[in-house]
Protein backbone atom coordinates (compact mmCIF):
# COMPACT_ATOMS: atom_id res chain seq x y z
CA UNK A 1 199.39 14.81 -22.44
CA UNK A 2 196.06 14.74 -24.50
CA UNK A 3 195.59 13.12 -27.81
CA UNK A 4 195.60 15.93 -29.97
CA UNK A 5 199.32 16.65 -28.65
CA UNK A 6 200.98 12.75 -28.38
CA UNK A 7 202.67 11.97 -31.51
CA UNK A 8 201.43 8.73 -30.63
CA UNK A 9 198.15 9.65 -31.02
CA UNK A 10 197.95 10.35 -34.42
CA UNK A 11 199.47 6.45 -35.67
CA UNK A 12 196.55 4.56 -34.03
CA UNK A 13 194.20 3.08 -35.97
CA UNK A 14 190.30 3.88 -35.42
CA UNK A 15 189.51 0.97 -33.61
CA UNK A 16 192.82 0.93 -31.42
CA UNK A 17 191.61 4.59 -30.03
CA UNK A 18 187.90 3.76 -29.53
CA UNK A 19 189.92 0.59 -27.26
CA UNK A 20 191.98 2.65 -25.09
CA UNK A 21 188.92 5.03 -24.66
CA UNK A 22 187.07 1.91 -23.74
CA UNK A 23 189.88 0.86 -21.39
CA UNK A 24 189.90 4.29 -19.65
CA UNK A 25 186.18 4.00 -19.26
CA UNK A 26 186.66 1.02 -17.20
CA UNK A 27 189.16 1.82 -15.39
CA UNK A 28 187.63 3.66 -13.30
CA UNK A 29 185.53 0.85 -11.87
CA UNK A 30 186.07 -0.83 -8.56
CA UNK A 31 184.23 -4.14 -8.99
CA UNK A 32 186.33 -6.74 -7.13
CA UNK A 33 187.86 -4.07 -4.88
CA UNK A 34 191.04 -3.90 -7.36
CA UNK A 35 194.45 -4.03 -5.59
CA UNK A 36 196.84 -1.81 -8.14
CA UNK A 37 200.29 -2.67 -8.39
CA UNK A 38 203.47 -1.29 -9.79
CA UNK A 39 202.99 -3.67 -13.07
CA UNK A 40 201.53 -6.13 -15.17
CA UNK A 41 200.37 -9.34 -13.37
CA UNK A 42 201.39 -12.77 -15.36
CA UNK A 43 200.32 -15.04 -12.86
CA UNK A 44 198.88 -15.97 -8.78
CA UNK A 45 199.60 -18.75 -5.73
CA UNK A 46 198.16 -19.49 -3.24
CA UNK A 47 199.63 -18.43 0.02
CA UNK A 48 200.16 -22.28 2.49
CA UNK A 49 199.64 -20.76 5.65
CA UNK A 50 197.43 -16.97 4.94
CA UNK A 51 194.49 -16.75 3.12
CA UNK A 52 194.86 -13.41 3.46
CA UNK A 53 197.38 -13.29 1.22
CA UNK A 54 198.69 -14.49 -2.09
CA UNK A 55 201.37 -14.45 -4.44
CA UNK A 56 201.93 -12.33 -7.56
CA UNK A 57 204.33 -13.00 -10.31
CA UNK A 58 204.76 -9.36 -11.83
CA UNK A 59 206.07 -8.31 -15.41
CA UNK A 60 208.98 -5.83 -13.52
CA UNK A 61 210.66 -8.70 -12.62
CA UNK A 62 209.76 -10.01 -9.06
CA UNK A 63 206.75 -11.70 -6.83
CA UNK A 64 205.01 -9.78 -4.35
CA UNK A 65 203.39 -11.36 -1.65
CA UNK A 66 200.17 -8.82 -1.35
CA UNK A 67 197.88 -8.41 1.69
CA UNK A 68 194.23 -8.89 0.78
CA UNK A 69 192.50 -6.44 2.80
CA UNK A 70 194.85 -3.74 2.40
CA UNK A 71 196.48 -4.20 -0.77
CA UNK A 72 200.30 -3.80 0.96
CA UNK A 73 203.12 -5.43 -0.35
CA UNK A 74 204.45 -8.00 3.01
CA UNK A 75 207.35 -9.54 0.93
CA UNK A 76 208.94 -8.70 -2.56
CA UNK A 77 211.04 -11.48 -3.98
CA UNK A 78 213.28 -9.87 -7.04
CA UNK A 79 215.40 -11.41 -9.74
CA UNK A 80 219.34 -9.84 -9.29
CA UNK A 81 219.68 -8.82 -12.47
CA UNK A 82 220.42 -5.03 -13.95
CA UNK A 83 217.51 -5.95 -16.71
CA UNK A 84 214.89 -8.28 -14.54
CA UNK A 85 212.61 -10.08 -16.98
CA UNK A 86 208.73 -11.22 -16.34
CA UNK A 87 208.41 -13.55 -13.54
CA UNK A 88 205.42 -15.96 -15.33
CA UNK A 89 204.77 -18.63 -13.18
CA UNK A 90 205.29 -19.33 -9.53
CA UNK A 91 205.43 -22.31 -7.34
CA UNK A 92 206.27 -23.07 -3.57
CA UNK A 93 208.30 -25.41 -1.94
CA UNK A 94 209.83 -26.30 1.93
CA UNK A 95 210.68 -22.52 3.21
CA UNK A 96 210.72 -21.20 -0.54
CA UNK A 97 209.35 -19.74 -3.52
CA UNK A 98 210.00 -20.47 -7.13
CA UNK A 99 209.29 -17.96 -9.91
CA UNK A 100 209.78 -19.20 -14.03
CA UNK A 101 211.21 -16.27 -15.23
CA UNK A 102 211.54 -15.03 -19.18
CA UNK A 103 215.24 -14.70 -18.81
CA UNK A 104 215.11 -18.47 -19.42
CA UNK A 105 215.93 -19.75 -15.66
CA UNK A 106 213.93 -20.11 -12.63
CA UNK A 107 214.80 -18.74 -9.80
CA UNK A 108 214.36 -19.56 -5.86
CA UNK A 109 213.95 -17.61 -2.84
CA UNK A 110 213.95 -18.10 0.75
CA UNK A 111 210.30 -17.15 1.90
CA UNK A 112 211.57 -15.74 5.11
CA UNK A 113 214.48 -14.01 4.60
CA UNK A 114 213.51 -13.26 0.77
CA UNK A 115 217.16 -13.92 -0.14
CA UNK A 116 218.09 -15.49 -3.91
CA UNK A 117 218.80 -19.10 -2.60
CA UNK A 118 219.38 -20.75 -6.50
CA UNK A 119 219.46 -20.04 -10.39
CA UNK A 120 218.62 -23.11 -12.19
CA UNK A 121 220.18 -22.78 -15.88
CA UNK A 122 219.21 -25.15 -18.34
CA UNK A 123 216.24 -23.42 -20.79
CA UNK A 124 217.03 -22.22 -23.94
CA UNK A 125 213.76 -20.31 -24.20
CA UNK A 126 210.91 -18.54 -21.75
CA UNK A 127 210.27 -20.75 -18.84
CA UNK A 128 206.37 -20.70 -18.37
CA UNK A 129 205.46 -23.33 -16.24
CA UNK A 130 206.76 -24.81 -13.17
CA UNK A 131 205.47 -27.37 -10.54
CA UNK A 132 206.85 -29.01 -7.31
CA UNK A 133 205.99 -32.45 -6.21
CA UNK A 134 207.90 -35.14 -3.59
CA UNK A 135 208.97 -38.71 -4.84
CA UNK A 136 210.45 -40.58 -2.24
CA UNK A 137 212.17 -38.52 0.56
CA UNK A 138 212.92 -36.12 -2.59
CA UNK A 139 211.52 -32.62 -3.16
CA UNK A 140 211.74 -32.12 -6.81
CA UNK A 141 210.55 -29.40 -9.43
CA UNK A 142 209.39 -29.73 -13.24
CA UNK A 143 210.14 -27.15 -15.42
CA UNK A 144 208.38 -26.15 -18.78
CA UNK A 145 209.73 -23.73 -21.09
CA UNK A 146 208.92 -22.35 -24.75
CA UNK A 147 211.86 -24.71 -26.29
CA UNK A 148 209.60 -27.38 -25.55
CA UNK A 149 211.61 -29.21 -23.12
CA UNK A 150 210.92 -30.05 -19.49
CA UNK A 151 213.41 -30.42 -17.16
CA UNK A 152 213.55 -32.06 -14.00
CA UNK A 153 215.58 -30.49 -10.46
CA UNK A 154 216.45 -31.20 -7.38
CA UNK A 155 214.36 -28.68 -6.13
CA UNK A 156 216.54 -28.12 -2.64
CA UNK A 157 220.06 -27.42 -4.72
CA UNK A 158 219.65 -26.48 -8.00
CA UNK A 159 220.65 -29.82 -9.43
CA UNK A 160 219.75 -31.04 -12.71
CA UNK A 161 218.00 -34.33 -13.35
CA UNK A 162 216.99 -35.16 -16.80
CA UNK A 163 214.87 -33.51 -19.40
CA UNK A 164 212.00 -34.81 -21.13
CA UNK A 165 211.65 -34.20 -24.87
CA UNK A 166 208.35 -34.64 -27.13
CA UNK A 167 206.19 -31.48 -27.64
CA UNK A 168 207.29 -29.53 -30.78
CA UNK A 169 206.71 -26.20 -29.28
CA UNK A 170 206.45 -24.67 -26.13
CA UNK A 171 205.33 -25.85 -22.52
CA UNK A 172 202.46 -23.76 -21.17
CA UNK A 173 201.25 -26.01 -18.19
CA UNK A 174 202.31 -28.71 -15.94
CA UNK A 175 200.16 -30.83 -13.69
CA UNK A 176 200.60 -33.68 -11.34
CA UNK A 177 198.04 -36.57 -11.41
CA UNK A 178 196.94 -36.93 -7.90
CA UNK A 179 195.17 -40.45 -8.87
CA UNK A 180 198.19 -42.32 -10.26
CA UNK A 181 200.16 -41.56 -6.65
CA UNK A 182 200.42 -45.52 -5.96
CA UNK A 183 203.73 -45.78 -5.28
CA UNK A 184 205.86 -42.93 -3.45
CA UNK A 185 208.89 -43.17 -5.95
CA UNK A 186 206.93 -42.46 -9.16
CA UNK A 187 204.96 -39.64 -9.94
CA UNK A 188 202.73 -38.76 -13.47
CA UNK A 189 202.97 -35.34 -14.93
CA UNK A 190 201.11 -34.02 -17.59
CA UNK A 191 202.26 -31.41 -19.94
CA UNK A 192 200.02 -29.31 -22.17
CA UNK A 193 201.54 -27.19 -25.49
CA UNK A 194 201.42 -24.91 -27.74
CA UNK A 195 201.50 -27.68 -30.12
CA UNK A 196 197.63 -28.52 -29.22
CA UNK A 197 199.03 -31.79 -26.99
CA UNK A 198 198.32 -32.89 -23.44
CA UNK A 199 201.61 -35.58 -22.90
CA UNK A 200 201.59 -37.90 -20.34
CA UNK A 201 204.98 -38.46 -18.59
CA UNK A 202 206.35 -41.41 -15.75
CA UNK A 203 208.83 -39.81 -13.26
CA UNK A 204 210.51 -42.56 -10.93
CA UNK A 205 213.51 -43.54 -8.64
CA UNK A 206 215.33 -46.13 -10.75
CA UNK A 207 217.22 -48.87 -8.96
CA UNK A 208 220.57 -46.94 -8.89
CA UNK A 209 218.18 -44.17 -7.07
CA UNK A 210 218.72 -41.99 -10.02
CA UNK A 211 215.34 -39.71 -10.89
CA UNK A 212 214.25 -40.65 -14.45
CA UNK A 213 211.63 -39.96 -16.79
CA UNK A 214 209.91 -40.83 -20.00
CA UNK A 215 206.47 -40.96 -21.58
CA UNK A 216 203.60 -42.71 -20.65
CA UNK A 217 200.79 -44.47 -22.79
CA UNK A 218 203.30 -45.79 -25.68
CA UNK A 219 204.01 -41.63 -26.47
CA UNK A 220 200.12 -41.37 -27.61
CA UNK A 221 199.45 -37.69 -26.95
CA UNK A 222 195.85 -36.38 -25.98
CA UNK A 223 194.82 -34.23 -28.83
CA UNK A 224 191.22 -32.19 -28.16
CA UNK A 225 191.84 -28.91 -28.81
CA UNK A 226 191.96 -27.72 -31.97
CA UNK A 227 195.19 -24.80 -31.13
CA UNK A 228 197.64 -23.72 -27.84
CA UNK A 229 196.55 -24.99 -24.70
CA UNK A 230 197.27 -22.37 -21.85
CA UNK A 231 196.26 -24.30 -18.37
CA UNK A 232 195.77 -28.24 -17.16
CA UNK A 233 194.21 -28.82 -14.07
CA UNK A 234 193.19 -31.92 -12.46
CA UNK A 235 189.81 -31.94 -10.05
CA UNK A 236 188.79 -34.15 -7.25
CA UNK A 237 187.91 -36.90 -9.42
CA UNK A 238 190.91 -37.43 -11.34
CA UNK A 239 189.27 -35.49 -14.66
CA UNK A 240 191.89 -33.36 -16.72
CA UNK A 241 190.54 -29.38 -17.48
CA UNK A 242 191.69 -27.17 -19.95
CA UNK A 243 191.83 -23.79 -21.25
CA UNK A 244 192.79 -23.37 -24.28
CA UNK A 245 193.18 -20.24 -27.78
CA UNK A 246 190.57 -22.47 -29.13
CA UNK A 247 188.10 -20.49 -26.94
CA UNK A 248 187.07 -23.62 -25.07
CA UNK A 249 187.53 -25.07 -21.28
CA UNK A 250 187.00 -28.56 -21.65
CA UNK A 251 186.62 -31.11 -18.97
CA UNK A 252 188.73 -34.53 -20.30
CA UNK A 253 187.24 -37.65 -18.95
CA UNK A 254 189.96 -40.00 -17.07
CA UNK A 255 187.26 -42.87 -17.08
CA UNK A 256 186.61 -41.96 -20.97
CA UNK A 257 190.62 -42.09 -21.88
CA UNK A 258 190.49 -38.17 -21.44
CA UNK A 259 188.04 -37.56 -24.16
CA UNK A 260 186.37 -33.97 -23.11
CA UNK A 261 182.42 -34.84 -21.77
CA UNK A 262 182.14 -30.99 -21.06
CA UNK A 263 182.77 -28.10 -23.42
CA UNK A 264 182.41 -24.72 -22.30
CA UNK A 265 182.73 -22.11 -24.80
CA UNK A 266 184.19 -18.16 -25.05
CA UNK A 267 184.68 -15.86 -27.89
CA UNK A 268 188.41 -15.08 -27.33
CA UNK A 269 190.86 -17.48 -26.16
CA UNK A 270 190.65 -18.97 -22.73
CA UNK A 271 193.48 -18.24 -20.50
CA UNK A 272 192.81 -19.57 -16.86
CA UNK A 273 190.11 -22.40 -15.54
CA UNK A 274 189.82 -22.61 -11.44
CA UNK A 275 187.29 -25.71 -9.72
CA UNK A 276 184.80 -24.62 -6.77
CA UNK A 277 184.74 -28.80 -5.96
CA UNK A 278 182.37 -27.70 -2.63
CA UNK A 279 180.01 -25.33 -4.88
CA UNK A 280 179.76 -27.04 -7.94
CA UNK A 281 181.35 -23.92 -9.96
CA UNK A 282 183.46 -24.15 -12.68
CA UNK A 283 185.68 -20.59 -13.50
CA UNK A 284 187.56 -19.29 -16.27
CA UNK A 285 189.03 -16.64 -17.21
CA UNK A 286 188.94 -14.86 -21.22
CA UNK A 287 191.28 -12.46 -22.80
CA UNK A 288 188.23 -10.85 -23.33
CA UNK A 289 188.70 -9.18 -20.01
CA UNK A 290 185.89 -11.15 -18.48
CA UNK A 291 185.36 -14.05 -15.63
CA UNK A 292 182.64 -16.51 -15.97
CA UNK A 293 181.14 -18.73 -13.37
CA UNK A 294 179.60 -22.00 -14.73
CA UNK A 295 177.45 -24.89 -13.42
CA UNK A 296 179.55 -27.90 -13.35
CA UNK A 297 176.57 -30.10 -13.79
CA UNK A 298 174.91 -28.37 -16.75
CA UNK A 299 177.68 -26.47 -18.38
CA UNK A 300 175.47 -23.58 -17.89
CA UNK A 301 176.69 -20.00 -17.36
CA UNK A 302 175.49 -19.06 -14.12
CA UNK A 303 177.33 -15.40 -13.84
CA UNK A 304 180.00 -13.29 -15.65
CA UNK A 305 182.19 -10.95 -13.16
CA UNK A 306 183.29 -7.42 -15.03
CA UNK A 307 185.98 -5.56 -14.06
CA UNK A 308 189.38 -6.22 -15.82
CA UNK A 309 190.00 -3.81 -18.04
CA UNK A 310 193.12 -5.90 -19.80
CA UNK A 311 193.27 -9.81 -20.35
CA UNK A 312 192.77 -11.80 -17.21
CA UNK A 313 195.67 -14.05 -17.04
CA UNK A 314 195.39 -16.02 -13.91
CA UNK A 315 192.89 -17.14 -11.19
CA UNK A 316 193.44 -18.60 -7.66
CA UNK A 317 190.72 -19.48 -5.21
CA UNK A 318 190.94 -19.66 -1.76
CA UNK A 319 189.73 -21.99 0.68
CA UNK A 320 187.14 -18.94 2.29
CA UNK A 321 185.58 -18.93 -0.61
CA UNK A 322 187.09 -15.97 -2.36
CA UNK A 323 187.67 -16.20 -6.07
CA UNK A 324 191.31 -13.79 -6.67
CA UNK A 325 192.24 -12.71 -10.73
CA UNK A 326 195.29 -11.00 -11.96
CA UNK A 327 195.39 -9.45 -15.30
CA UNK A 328 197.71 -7.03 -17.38
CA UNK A 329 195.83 -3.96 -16.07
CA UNK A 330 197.45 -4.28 -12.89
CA UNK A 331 195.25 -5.25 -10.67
CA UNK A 332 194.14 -8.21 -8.49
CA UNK A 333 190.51 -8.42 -7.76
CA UNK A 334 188.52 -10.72 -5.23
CA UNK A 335 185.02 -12.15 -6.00
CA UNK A 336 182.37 -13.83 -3.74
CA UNK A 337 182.13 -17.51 -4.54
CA UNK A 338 179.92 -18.08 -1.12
CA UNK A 339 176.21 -18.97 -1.92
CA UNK A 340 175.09 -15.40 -0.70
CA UNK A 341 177.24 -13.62 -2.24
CA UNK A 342 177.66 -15.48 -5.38
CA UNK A 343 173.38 -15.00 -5.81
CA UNK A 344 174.03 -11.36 -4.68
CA UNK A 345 176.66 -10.62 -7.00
CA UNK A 346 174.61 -11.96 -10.26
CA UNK A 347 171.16 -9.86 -8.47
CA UNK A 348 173.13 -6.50 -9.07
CA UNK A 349 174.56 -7.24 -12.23
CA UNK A 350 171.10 -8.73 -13.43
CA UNK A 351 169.45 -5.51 -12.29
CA UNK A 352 172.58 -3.36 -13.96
CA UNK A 353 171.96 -4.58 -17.42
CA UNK A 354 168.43 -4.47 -17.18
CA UNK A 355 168.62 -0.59 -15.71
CA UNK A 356 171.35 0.03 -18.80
CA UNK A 357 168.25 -1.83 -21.31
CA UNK A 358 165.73 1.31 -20.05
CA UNK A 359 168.19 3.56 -21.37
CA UNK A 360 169.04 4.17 -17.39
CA UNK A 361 172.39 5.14 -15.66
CA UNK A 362 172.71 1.61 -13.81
CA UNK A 363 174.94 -0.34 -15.90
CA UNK A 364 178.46 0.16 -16.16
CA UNK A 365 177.85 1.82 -20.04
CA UNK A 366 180.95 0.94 -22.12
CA UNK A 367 183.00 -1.23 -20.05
CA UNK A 368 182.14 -4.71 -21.65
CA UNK A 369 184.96 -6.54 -23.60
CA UNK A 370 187.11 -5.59 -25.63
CA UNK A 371 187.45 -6.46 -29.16
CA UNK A 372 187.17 -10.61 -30.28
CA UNK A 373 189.99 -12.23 -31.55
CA UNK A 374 191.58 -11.69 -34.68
CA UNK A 375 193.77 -14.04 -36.78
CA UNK A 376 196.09 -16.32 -34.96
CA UNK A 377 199.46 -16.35 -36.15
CA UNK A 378 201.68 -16.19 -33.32
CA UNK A 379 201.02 -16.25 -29.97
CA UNK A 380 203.82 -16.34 -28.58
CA UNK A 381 205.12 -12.70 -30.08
CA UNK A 382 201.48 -11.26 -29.29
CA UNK A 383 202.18 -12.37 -25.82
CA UNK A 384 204.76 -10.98 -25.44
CA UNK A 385 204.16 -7.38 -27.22
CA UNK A 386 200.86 -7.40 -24.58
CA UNK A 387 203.38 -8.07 -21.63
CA UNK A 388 206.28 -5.83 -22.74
CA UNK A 389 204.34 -2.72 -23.60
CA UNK A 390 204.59 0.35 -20.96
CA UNK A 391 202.79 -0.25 -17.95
């Protein structure tokens, strides 16, 4: 149907049709190889055992297991339900596959057979993060959810644990500290909010071998972004990164009492950061549509990849040295994070702008980013208009 003929047409606003002109543009590009699937993609993991393959939490309601090279579908794990809601963030345990789902429960899968195994009920809002970790001979899984609460479950059953209670809005992230792992009964998660807080949180075995929790550090809450903070992510040497609606990654310093040393800066929020430990790169992803490469060392942006043509929303990279994003375009795109083809992949794009400065046909005209960010009032209900809106 062409514009002049959709009733929709005629109730954008200017700058809403010069955007989905924009978006068309760019659509048409194949940087990254794209992989199109049936919907929007809300978040990635990392296959254990296939680097050839990876994980994809979709907004129809299911997680697709997706062959690199080809782009099939090998597995489709789906939510039982007449009305299936966004599957937001995933996480893998012994044989199975968790998915935080917006119909307020998580849900596991066998990974073999693909069949529901259990429904853990306990959310009164959007679950949107979950991790799994072992204490003892226990396999459990933290849950993070847009009432603010995190719950803990026996992972294996469905069983829950406890719930821990201190941010005053909702749970984006979950991490586990790999350098407080001293003893194998206790475990330290971190939580970071929509309320601008990173919490710190003791998980342990108490002497009647019941699993308990509370917070760390007195309840003092780690406070350095200025609004919603999106992802946590702990590197090699124990520091905390961040993405955050603030615009900024930041790199907290552990030996500093995780006061951020590094500040990396975007002009739209910042809704994924990924570590290249072996290369020295630091990664993020914008809801500007755009993924930048930065120099650990410096802070210095070293490349930006173009492709998306919606929000990125999540980044995995694999041990080959691939870089994989999602975003709400539908498609999954792979990036070089190799030496070569790192250097190769900023030569072309070097040589595209500067054939698009002479005024030649080299650079990929009208297919930058969209539109900066406008006034934050709610996140949460612009997230979810974004997600909900027709594929």
């Amino acid at each position: 149907m062409s514009g002049a003929t959709d009733a929709g047409y005629f109730f954008q606003t200017e700058t809403s049709l010069k955007d989905s002109e924009r978006r068309a543009l760019k659509s048409k590009n194949t940087a990254g190889k794209p992989i199109s699937l049936s919907s929007k993609i809300l978040t990635l993991q990392r296959h254990p055992d296939d680097e050839g393959q990876i994980y994809a939490g979709l907004s129809e309601g299911c997680v697709r297991c997706v062959r690199l090279d080809t782009g099939a579908t090998g597995a489709t794990y789906r939510v039982p339900t007449t009305l299936a809601a966004p599957i937001t963030c995933l996480a893998l345990g012994p044989g199975l596959v968790f998915g935080g789902c917006w119909d307020k429960n998580i849900w596991s899968w066998d990974s073999t057979t693909r069949d529901v195994k259990h429904k853990f009920v306990g959310h009164s809002d959007f679950v949107k993060a979950i991790v799994t970790f072992r204490i003892g001979e226990r396999t459990l899984l933290a849950s993070g959810a847009a009432d603010g609460n995190i719950i803990l479950w026996n992972a294996l059953n469905g069983e829950r644990l406890c719930t821990l209670k201190g941010h005053v809005r909702g749970v984006q992230s979950l991490a586990v500290d790999p350098a407080a792992r001293e003893d194998e009964d206790e475990v330290s998660l971190f939580s970071g909010s929509s309320d601008r807080e990173i919490r710190r949180w003791k998980v342990r075995v108490s002497g009647e071998g019941q699993v308990v929790g509370g917070e760390e550090g007195g309840g003092a809450e780690i406070v350095q972004h200025e609004t919603s903070i999106y992802q946590i992510l702990f590197d090699d040497d124990g520091d905390l990164w961040t993405a955050s609606a603030d615009g900024a990654a930041k790199c907290l310093s552990r030996g500093q009492g995780f006061v951020a040393d590094t500040q990396l800066m975007h002009p739209d929020f910042v809704k994924a950061v990924a570590l290249d430990e072996r290369g020295g790169w630091v990664i993020t992803a914008c809801r500007d549509e755009e993924i930048r490469v930065w120099e650990r060392g410096t802070g210095t942006l070293y490349h930006t990849f173009t492709g998306h043509f919606g929000e990125v929303t999540s980044l995995a990279l694999l041990k080959d040295g691939r870089l994989v994003s999602a975003g709400l375009d539908c498609t999954l795109r792979v990036w070089p994070m190799d030496h070569r083809g790192l250097r190769r992949a900023k030569e072309e794009a070097d040589n595209a702008a500067a054939g698009a400065a002479r005024g030649g046909e080299e650079g990929m005209a009208g297919v930058g980013p969209g539109p900066g960010p406008g006034l934050l009032t709610d996140e949460e209900e612009r997230e979810l208009a974004e997600i909900m809106q027709a594929d």
